[in-house]
N, C-alpha and C. Protein backbone atom coordinates (compact mmCIF):
# COMPACT_ATOMS: atom_id res chain seq x y z
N UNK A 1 13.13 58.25 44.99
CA UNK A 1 13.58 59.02 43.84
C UNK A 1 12.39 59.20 42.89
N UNK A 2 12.24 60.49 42.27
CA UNK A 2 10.91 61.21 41.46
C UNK A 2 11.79 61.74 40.20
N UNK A 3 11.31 61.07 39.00
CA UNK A 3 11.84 61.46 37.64
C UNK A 3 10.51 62.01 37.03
N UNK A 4 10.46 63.09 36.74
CA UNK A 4 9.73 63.67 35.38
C UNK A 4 10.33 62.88 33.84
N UNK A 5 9.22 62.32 33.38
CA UNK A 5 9.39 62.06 32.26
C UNK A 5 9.84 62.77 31.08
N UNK A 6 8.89 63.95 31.37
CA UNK A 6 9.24 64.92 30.27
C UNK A 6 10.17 65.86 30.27
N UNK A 7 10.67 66.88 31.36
CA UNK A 7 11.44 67.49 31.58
C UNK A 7 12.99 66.78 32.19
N UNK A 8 12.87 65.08 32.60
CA UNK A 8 14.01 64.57 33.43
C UNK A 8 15.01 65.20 34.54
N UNK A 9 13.88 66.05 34.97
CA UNK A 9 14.20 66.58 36.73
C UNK A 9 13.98 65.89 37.42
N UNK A 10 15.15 65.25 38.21
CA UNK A 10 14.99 63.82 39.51
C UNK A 10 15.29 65.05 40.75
N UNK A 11 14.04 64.26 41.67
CA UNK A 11 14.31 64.64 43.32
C UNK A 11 14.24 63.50 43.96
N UNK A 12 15.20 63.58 44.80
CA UNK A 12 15.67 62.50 45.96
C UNK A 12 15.13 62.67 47.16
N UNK A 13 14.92 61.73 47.86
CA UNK A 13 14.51 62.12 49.56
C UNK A 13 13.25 60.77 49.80
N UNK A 14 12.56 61.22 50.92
CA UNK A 14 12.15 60.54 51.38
C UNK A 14 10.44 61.19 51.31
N UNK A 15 9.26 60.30 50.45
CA UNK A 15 8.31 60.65 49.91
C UNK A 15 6.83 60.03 50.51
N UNK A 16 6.09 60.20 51.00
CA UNK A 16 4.88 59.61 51.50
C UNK A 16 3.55 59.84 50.15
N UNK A 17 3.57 58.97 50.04
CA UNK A 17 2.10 58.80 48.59
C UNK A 17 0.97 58.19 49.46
N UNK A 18 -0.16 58.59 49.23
CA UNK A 18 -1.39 58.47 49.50
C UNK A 18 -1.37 57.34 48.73
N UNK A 19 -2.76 56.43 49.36
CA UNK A 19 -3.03 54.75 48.72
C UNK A 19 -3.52 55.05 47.62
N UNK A 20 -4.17 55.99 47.19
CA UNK A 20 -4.70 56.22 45.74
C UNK A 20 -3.43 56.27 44.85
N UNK A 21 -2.53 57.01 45.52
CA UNK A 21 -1.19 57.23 44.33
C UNK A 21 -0.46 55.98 44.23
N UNK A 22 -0.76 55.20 44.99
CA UNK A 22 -0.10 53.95 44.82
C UNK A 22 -0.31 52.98 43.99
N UNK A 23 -1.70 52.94 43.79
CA UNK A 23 -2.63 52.03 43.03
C UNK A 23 -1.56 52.13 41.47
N UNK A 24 -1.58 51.08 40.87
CA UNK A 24 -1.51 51.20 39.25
C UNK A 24 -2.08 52.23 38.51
N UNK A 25 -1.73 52.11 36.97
CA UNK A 25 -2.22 53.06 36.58
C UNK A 25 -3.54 52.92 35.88
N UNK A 26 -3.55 52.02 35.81
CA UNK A 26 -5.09 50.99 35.07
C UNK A 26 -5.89 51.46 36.28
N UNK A 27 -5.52 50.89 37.61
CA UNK A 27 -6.86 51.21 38.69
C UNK A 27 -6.98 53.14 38.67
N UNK A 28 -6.00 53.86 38.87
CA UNK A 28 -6.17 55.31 39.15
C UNK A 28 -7.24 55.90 38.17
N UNK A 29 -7.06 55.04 36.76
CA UNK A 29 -7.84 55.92 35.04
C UNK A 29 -8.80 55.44 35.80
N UNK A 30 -9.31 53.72 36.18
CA UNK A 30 -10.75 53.34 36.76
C UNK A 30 -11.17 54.40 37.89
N UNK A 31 -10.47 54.35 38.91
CA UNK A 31 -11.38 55.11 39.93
C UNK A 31 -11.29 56.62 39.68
N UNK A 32 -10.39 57.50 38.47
CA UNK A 32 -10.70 58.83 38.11
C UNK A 32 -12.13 58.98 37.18
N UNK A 33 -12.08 57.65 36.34
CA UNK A 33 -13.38 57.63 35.63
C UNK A 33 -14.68 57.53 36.68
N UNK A 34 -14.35 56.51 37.59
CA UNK A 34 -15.71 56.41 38.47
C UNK A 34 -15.87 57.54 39.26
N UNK A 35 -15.06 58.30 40.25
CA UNK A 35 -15.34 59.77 40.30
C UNK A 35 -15.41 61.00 39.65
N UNK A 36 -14.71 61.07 37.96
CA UNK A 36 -15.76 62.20 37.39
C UNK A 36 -17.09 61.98 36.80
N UNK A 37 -17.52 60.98 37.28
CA UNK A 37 -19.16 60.35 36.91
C UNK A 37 -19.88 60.32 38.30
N UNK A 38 -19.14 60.29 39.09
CA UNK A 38 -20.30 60.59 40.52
C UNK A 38 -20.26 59.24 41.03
N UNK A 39 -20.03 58.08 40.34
CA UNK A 39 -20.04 56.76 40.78
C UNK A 39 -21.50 56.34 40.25
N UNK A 40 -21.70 56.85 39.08
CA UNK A 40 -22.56 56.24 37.85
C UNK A 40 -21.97 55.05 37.35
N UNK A 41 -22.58 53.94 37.45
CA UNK A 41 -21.99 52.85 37.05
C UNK A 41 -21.76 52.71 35.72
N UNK A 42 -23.32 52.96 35.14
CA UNK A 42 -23.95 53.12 33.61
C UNK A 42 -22.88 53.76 32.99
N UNK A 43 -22.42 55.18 33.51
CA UNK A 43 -21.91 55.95 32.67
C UNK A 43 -19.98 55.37 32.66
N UNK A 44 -19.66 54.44 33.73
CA UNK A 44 -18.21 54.10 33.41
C UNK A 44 -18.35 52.94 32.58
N UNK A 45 -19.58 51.96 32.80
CA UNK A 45 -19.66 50.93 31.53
C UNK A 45 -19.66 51.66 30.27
N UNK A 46 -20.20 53.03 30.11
CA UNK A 46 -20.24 52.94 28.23
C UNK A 46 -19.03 53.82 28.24
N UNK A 47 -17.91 54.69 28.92
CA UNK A 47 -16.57 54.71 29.00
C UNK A 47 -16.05 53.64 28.96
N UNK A 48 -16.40 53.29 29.89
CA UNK A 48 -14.35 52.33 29.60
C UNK A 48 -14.91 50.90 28.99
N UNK A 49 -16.33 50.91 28.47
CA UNK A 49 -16.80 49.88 27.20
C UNK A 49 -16.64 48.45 27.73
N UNK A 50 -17.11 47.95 29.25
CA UNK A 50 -17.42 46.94 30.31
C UNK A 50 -18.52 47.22 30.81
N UNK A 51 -18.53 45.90 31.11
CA UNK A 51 -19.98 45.60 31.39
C UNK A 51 -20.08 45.50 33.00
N UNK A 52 -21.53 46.02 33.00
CA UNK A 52 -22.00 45.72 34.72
C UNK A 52 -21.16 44.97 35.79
N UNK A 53 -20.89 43.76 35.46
CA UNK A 53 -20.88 43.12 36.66
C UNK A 53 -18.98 43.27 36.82
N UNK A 54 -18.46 43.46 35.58
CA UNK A 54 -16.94 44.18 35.19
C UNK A 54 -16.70 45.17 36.12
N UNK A 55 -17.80 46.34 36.24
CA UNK A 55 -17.34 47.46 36.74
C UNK A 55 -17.36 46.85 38.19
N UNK A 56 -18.46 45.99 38.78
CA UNK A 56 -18.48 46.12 40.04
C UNK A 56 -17.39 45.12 40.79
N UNK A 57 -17.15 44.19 39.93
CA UNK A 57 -15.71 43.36 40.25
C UNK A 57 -14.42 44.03 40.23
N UNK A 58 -14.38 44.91 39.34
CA UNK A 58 -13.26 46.21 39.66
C UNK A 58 -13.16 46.82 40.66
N UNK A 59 -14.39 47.30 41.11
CA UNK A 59 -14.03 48.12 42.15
C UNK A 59 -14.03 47.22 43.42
N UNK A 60 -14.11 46.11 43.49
CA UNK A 60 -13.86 45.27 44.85
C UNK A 60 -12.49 44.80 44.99
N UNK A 61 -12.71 44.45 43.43
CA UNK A 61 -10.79 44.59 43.29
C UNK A 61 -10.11 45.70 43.90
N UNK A 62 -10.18 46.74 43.30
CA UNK A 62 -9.22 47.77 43.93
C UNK A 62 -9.71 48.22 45.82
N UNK A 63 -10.96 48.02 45.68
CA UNK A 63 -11.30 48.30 47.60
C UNK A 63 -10.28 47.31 48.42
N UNK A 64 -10.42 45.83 47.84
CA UNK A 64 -9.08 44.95 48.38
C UNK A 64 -7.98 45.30 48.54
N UNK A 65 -7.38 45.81 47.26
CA UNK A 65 -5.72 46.49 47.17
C UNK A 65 -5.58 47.68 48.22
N UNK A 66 -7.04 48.38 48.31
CA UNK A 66 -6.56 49.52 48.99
C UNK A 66 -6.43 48.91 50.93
N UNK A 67 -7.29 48.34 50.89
CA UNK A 67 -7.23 47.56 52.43
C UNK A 67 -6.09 47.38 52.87
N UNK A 68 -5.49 46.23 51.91
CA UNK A 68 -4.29 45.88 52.29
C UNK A 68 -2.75 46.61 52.70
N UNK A 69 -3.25 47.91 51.27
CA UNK A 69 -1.98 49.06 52.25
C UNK A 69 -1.83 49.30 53.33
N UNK A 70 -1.05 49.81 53.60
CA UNK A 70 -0.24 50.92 55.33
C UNK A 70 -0.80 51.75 55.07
């Protein structure tokens, strides 16, 4: 089941999401920030205002989560 927040149009059925859509919403803002930067590290530390070794523990974090999906 798919609710729009804003408009509250629900569709029912049976839905396949890609592992990216699955992720939280904390990891999706991280890895949308790290791909509209090219995977500039520099430039997601002075976005999302973390430090070096932050960004790169994030993204091992989420490479884990994504492994583990179907």
């Amino acid at each position: 089941r798919l609710k729009c927040q804003n408009c509250k149009v629900t569709l029912e059925g049976d839905f396949v999401f890609s592992k990216l859509a699955r992720l939280n919403e904390e990891d999706q803002h991280f890895i949308e920030v790290f791909v509209n930067n090219r995977g500039n590290i520099k430039e997601v530390e002075k976005i999302l205002d973390i430090s070096y070794p932050t960004v790169c523990k994030k993204l091992s974090q989420i490479n884990k989560t994504l492994e583990k999906m179907i």
